[in-house]
C-alpha atoms as a PDB file:
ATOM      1  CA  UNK A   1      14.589 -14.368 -12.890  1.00  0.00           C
ATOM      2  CA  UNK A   2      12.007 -12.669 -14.344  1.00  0.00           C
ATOM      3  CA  UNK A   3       9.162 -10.514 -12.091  1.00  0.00           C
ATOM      4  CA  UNK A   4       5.835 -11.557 -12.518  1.00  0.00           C
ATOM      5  CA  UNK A   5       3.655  -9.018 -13.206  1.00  0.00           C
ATOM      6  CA  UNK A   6       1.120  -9.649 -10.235  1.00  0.00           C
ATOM      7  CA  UNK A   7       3.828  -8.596  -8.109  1.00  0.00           C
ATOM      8  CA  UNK A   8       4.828  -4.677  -9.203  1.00  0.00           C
ATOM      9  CA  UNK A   9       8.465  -3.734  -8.255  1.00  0.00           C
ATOM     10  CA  UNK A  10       8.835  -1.283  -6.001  1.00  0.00           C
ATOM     11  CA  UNK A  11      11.327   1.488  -6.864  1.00  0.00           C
ATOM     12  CA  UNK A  12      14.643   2.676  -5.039  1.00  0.00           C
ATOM     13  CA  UNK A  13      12.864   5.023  -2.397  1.00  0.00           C
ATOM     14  CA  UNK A  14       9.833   3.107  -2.331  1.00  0.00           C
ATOM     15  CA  UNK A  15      11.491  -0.326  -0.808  1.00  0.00           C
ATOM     16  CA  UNK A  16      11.782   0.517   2.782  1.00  0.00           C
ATOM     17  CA  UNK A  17       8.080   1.669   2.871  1.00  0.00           C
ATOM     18  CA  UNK A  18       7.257  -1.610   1.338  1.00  0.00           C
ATOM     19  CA  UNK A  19       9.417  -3.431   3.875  1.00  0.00           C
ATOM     20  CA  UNK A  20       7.547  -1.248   6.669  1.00  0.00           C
ATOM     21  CA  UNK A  21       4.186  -2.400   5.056  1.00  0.00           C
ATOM     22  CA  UNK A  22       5.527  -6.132   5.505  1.00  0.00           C
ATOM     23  CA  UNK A  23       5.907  -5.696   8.714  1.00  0.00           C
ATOM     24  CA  UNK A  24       2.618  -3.937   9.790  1.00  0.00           C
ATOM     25  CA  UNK A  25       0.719  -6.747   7.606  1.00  0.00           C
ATOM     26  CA  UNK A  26       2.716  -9.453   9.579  1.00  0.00           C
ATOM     27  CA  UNK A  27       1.652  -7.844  12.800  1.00  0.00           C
ATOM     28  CA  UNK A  28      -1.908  -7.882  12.054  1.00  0.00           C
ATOM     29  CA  UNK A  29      -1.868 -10.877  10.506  1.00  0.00           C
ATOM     30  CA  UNK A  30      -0.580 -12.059  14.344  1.00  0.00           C
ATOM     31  CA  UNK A  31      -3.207 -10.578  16.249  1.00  0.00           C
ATOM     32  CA  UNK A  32      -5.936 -11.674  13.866  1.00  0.00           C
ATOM     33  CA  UNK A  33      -4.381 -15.015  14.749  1.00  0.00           C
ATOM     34  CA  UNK A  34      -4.284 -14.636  18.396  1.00  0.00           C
ATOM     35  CA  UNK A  35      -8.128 -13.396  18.584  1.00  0.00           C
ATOM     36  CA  UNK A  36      -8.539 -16.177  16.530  1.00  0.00           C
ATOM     37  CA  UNK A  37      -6.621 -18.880  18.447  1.00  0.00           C
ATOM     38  CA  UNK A  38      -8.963 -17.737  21.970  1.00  0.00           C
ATOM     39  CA  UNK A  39     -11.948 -18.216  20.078  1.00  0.00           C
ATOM     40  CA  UNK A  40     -11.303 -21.804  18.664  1.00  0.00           C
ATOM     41  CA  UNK A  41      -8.816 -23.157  21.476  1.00  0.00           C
ATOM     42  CA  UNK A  42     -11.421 -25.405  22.964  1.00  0.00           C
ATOM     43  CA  UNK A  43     -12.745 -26.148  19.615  1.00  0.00           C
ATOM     44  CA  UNK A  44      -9.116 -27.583  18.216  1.00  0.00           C
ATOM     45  CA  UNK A  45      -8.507 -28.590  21.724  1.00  0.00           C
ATOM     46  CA  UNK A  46     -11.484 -31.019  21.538  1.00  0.00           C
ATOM     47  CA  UNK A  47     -12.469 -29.643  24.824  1.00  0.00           C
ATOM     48  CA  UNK A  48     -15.612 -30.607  25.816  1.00  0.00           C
ATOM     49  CA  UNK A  49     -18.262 -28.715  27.776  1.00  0.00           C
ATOM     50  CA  UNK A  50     -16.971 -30.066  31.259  1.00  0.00           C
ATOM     51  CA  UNK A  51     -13.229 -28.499  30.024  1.00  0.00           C
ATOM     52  CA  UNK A  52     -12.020 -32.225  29.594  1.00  0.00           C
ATOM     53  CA  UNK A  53     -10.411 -33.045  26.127  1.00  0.00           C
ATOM     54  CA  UNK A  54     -11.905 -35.983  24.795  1.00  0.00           C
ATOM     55  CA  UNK A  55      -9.556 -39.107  24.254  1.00  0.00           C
ATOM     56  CA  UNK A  56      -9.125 -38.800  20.580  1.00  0.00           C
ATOM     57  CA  UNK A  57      -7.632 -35.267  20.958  1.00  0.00           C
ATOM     58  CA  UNK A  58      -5.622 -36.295  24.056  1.00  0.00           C
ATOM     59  CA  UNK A  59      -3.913 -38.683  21.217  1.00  0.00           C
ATOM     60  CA  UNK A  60      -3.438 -36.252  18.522  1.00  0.00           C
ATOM     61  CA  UNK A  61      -2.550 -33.833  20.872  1.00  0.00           C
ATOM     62  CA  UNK A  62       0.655 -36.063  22.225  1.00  0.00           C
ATOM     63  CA  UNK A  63       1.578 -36.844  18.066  1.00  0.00           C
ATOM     64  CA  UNK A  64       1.942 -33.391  17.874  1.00  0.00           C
ATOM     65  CA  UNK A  65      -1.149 -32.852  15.065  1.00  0.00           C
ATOM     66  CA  UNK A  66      -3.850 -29.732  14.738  1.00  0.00           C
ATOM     67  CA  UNK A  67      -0.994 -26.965  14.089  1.00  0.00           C
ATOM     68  CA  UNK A  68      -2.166 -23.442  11.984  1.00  0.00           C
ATOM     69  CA  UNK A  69      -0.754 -23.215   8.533  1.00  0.00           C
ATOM     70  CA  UNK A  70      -2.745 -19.689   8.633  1.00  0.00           C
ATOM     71  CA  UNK A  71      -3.533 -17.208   5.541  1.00  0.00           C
ATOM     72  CA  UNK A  72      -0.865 -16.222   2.627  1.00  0.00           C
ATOM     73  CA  UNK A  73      -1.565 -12.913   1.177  1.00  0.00           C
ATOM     74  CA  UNK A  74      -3.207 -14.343  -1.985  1.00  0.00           C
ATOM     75  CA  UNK A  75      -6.617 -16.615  -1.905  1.00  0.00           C
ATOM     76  CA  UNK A  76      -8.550 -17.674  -3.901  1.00  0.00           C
ATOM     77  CA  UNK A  77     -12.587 -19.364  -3.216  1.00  0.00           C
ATOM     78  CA  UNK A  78     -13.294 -22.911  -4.309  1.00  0.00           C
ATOM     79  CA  UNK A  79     -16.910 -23.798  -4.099  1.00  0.00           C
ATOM     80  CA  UNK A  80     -17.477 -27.397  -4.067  1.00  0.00           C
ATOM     81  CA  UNK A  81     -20.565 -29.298  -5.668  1.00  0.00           C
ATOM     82  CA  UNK A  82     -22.951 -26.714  -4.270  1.00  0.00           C
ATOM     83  CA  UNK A  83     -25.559 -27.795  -7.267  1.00  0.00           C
ATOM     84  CA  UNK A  84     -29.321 -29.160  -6.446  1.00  0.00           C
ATOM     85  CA  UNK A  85     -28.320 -32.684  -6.296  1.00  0.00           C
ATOM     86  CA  UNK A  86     -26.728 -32.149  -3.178  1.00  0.00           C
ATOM     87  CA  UNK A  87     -28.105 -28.780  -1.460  1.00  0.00           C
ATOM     88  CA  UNK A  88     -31.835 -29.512  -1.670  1.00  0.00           C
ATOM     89  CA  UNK A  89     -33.861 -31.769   0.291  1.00  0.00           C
ATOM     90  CA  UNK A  90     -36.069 -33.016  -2.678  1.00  0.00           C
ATOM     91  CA  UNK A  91     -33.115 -34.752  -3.875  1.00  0.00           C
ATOM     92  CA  UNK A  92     -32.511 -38.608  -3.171  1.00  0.00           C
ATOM     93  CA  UNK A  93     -29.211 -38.007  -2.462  1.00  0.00           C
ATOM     94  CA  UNK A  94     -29.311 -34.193  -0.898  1.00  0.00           C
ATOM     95  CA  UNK A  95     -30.071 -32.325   1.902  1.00  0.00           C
ATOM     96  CA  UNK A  96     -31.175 -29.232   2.629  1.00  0.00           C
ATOM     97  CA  UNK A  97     -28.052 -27.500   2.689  1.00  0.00           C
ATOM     98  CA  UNK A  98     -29.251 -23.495   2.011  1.00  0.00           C
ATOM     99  CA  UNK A  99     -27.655 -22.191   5.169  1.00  0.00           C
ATOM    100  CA  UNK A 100     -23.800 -23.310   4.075  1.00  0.00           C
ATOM    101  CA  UNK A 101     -24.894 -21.573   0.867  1.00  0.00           C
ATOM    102  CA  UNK A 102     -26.187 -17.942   2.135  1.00  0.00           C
ATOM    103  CA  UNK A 103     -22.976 -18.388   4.602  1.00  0.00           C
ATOM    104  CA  UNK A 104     -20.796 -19.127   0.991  1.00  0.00           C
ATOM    105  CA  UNK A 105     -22.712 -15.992  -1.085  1.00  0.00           C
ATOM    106  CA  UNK A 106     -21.820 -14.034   2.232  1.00  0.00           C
ATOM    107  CA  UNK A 107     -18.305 -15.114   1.958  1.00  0.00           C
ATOM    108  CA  UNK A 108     -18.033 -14.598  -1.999  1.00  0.00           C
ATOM    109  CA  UNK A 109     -19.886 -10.988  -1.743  1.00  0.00           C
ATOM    110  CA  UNK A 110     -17.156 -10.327   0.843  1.00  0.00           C
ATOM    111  CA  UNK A 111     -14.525 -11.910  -1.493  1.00  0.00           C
ATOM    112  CA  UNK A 112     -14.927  -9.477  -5.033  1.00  0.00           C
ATOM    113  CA  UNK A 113     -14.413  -6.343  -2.731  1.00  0.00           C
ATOM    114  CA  UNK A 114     -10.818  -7.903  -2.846  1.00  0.00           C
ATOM    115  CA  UNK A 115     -10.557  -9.403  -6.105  1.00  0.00           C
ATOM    116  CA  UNK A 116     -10.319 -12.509  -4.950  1.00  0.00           C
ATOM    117  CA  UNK A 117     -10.778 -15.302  -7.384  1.00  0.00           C
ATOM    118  CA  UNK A 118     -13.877 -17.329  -6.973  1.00  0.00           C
ATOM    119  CA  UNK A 119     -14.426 -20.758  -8.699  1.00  0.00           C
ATOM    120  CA  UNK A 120     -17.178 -23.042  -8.657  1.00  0.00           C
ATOM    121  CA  UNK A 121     -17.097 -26.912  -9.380  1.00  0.00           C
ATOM    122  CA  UNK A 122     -19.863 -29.538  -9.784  1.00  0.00           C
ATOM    123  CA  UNK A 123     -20.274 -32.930 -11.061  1.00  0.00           C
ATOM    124  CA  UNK A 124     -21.957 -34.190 -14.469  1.00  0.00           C
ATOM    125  CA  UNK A 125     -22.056 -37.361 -16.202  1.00  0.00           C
ATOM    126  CA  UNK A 126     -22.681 -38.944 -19.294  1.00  0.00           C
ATOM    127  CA  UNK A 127     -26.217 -41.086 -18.614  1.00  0.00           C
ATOM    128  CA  UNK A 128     -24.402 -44.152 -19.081  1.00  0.00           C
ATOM    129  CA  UNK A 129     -21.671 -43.314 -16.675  1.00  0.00           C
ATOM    130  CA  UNK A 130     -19.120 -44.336 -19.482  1.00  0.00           C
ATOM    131  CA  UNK A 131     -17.378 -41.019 -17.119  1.00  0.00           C
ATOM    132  CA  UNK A 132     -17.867 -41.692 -14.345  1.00  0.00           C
ATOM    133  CA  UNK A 133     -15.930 -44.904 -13.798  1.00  0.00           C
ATOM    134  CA  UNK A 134     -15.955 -47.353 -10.703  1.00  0.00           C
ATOM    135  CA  UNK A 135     -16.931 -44.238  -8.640  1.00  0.00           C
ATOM    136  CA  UNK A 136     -20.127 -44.926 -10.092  1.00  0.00           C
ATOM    137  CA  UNK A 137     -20.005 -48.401  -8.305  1.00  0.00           C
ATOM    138  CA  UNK A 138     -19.742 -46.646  -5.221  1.00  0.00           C
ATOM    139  CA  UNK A 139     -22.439 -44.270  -5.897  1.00  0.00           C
ATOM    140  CA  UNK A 140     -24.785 -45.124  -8.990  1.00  0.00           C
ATOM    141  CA  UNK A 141     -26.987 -42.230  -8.020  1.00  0.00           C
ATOM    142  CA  UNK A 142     -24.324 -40.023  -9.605  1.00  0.00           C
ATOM    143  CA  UNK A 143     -25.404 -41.316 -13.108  1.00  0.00           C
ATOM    144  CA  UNK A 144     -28.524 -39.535 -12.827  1.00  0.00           C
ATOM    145  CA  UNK A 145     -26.661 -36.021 -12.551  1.00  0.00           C
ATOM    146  CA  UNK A 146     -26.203 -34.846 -16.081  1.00  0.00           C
ATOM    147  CA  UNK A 147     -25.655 -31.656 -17.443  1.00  0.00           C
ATOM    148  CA  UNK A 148     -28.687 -29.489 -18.386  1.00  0.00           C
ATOM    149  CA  UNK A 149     -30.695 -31.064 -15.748  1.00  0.00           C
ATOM    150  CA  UNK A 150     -32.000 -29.234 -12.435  1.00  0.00           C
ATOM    151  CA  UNK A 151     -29.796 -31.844 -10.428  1.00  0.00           C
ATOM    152  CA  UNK A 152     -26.879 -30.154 -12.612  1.00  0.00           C
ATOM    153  CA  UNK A 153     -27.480 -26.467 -11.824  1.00  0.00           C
ATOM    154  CA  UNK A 154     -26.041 -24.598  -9.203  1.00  0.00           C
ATOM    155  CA  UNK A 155     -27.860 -23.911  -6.039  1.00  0.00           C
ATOM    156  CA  UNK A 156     -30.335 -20.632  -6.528  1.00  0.00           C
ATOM    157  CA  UNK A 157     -28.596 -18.887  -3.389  1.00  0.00           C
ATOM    158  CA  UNK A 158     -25.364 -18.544  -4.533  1.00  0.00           C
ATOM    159  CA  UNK A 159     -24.627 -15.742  -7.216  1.00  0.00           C
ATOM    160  CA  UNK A 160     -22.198 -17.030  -9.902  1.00  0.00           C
ATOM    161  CA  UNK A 161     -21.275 -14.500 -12.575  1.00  0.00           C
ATOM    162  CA  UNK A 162     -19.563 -14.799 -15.988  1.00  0.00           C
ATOM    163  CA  UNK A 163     -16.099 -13.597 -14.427  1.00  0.00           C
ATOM    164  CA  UNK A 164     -16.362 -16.330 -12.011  1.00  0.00           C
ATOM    165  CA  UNK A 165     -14.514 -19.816 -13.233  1.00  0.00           C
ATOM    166  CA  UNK A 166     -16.696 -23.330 -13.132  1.00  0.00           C
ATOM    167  CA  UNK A 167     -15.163 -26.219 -13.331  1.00  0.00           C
ATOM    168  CA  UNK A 168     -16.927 -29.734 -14.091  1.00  0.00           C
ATOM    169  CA  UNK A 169     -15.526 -32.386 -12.297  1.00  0.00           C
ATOM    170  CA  UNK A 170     -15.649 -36.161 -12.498  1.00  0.00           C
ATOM    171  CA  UNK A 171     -14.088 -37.267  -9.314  1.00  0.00           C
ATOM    172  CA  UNK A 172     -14.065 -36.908  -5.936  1.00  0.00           C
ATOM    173  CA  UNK A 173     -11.655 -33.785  -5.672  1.00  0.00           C
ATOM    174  CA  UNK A 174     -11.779 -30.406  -7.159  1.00  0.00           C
ATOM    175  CA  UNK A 175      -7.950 -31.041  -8.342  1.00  0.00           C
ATOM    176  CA  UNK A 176      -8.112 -34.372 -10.191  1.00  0.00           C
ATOM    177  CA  UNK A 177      -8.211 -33.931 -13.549  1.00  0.00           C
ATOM    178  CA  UNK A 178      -8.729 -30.764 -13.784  1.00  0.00           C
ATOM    179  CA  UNK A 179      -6.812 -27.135 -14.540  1.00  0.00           C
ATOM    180  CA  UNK A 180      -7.385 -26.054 -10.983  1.00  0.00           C
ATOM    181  CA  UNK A 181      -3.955 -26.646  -9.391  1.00  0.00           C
ATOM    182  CA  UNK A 182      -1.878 -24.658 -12.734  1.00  0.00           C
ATOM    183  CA  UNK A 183      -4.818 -21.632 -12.863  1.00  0.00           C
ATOM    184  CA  UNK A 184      -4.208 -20.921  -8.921  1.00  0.00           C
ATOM    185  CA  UNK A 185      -0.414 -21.438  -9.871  1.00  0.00           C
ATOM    186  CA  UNK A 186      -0.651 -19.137 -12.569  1.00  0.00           C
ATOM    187  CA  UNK A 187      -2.669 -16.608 -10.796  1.00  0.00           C
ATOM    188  CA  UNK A 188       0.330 -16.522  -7.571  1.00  0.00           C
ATOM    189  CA  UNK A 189      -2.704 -18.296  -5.154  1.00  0.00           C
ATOM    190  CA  UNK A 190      -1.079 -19.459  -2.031  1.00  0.00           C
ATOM    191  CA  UNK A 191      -4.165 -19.845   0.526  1.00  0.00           C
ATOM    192  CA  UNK A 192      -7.575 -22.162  -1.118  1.00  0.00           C
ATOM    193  CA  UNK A 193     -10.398 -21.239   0.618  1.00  0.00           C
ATOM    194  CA  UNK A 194     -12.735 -24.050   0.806  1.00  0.00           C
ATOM    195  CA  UNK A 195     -16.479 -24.126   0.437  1.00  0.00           C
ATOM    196  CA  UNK A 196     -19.223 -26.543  -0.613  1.00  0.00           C
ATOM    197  CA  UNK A 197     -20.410 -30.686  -0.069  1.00  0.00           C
ATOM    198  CA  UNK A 198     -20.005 -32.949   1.275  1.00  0.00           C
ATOM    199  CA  UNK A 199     -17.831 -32.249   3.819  1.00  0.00           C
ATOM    200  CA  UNK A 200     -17.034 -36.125   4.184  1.00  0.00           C
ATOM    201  CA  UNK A 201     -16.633 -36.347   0.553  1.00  0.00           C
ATOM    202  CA  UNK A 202     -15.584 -33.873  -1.652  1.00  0.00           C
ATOM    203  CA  UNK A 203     -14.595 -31.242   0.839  1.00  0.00           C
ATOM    204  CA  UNK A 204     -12.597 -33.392   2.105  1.00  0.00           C
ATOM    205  CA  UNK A 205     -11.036 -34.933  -0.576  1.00  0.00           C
ATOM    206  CA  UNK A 206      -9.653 -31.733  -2.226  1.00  0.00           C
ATOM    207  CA  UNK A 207      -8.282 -30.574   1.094  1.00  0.00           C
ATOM    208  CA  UNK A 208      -5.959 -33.280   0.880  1.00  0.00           C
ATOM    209  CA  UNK A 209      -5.234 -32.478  -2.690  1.00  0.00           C
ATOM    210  CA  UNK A 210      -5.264 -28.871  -1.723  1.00  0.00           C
ATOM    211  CA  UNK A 211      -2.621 -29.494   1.046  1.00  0.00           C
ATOM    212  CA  UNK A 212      -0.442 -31.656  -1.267  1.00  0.00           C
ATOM    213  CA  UNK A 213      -0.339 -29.023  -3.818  1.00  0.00           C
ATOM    214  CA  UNK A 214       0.931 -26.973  -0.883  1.00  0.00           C
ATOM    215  CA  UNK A 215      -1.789 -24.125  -0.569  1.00  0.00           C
ATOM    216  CA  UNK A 216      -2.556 -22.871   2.706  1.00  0.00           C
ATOM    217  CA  UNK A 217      -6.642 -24.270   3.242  1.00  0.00           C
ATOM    218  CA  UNK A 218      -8.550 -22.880   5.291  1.00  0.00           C
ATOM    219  CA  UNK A 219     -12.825 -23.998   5.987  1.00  0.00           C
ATOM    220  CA  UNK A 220     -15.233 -21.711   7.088  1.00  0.00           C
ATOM    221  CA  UNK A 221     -17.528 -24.401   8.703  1.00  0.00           C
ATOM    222  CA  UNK A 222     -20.467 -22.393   8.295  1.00  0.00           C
ATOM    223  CA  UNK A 223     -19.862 -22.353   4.774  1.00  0.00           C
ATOM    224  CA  UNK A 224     -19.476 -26.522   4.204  1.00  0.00           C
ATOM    225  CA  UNK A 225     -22.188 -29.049   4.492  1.00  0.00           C
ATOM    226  CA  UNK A 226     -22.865 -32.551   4.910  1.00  0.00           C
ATOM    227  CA  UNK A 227     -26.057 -35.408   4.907  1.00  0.00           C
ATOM    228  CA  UNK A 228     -25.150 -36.551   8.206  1.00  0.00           C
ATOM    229  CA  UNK A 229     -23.946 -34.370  11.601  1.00  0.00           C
ATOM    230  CA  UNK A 230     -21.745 -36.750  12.619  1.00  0.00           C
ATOM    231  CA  UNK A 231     -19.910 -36.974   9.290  1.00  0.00           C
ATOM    232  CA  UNK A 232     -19.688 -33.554   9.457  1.00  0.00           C
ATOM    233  CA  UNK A 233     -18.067 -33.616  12.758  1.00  0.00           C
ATOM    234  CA  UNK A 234     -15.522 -36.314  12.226  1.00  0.00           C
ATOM    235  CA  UNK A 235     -14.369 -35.095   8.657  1.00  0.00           C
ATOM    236  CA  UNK A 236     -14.272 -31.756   9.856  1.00  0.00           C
ATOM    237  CA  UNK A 237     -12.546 -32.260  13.117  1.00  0.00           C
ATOM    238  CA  UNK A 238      -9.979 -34.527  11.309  1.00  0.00           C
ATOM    239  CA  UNK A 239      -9.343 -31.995   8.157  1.00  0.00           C
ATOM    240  CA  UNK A 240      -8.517 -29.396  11.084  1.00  0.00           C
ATOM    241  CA  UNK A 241      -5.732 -31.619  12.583  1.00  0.00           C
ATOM    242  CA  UNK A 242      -4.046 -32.427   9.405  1.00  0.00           C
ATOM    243  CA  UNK A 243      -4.582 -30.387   6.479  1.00  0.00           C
ATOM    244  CA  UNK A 244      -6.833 -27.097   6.961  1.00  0.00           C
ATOM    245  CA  UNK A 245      -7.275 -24.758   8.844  1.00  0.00           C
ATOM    246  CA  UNK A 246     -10.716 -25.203  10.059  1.00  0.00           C
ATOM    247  CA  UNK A 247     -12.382 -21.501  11.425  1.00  0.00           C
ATOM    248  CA  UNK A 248     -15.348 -19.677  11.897  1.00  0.00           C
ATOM    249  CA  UNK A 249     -16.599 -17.708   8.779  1.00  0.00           C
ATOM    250  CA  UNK A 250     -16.373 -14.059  11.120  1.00  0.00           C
ATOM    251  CA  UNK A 251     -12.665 -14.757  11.799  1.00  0.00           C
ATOM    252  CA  UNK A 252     -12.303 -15.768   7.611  1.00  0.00           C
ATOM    253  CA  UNK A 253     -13.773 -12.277   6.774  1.00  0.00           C
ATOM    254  CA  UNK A 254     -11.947 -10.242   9.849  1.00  0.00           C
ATOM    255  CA  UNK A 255      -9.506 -11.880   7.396  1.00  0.00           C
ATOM    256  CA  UNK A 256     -10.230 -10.750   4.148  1.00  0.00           C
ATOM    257  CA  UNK A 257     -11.193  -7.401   5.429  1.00  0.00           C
ATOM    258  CA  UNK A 258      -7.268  -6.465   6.058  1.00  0.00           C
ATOM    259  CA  UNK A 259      -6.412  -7.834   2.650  1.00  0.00           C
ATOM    260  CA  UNK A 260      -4.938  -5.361  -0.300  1.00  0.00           C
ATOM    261  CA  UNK A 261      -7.302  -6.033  -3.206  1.00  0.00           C
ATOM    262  CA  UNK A 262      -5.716  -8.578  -5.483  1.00  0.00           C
ATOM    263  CA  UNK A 263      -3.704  -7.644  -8.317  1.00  0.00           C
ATOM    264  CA  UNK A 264      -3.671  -9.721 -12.022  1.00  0.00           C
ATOM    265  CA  UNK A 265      -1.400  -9.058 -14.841  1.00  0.00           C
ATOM    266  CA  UNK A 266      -4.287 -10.382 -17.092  1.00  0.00           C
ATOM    267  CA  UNK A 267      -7.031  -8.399 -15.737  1.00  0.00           C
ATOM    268  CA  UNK A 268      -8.586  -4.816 -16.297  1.00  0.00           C
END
């Protein structure tokens, strides 16, 4: 089998340092996890502020859900839908969602120190919805969001740049019809970091996908959104207990920090 050229061989002498560098990336990688795991115990726990755990944890608890699939060694960002239809208030169907998105530029500046792919996806439709399909059923205001229109651009806080990859999708999750799953593939991505709206639509929709396609997930919650607290809370407790990794966007960059800068056969 044939090496791919993200992953340089290491030669003769060199193998038992790499082997030692395995190891001391393993062990930090396990007490990231463990300051992590204090932090959000009562948080995955469902532990509320009396130190009881609510009923619906006390169930998933006894089937055994809400275990860590933790970080791989190679992630990639996907920002989800964070365009002015959604982020800004003066949009019928938005909401002022401009702290996920400094938390998200935060995350992304943090992110090209490593090399770590970033890739941005929004919706657009033909003004007809003749694209759209019986989505558009569900949600006609989706017609109105076409491209070249202010609903269509991207939210002014973030800061996407011509090496960054956009992606315009017509369904719910980043992964249906699109090239997302074979680019990470291609590019040796084993952990998708998730950003982006709504967190009880989209979000969560291409964690599943994400999951499926067998990626490690993880959410920042600062850096996700939704129209409605509640929804947030629900869709965000629930991708924690079966498909993400749900954390706090210090621990995700404690994270990063420790990371080797990503390497790309097809890059300069």
């Amino acid at each position: 089998m044939t090496r791919n050229a993200a992953y340089p061989r290491a030669g003769k002498r060199g193998r038992a340092a790499e082997r030692s560098e395995v190891y001391r990336r393993a062990a930090e990688r396990k007490e990231i996890y463990r300051h992590v795991g204090a932090r959000d115990e009562a948080y995955r726990n469902g532990e509320q502020g009396n130190g009881k755990v609510s009923e619906k944890d006390a169930v998933y608890r006894r089937a055994g859900l809400g275990g860590r699939a933790g970080f791989g060694r190679r992630p990639a960002i996907v920002v989800i839908d964070f365009q002015n239809a959604f982020t800004s208030a003066q949009s019928a169907s938005g909401a002022d969602m401009s702290a996920a998105c400094k938390a998200t530029r935060t995350l992304t500046d943090a992110a090209r120190l490593k090399n770590i792919p970033v890739i941005y996806t929004r919706v657009g439709y033909k003004s007809n919805g003749a694209d759209l399909g019986v989505w558009g059923e569900k949600c006609p205001s989706l017609k109105t969001i076409q491209p070249g229109t202010w609903a269509y651009e991207w939210d002014h806080h973030l800061d996407v740049r011509p090496e960054d990859v956009e992606i315009e999708k017509h369904g719910p999750s980043a992964f249906f019809g699109t090239h997302l799953a074979p680019m990470l593939n291609a590019m040796h991505i084993d952990t998708v970091i998730l950003c982006g709206c709504t967190v009880g639509g989209c979000v969560y929709a291409t964690s599943l996908d994400s999951c499926s396609y067998g990626f490690r997930t993880i959410v920042p919650k600062e850096c996700v959104a939704d129209r409605n607290q509640d929804v947030y809370d629900m869709f965000l407790w629930n991708m924690d207990q079966k498909y993400a990794d749900v954390m706090r966007l210090d621990d995700v960059l404690a994270v990063i920090g420790r990371l080797e800068p990503l390497e790309f056969a097809f890059r300069t």
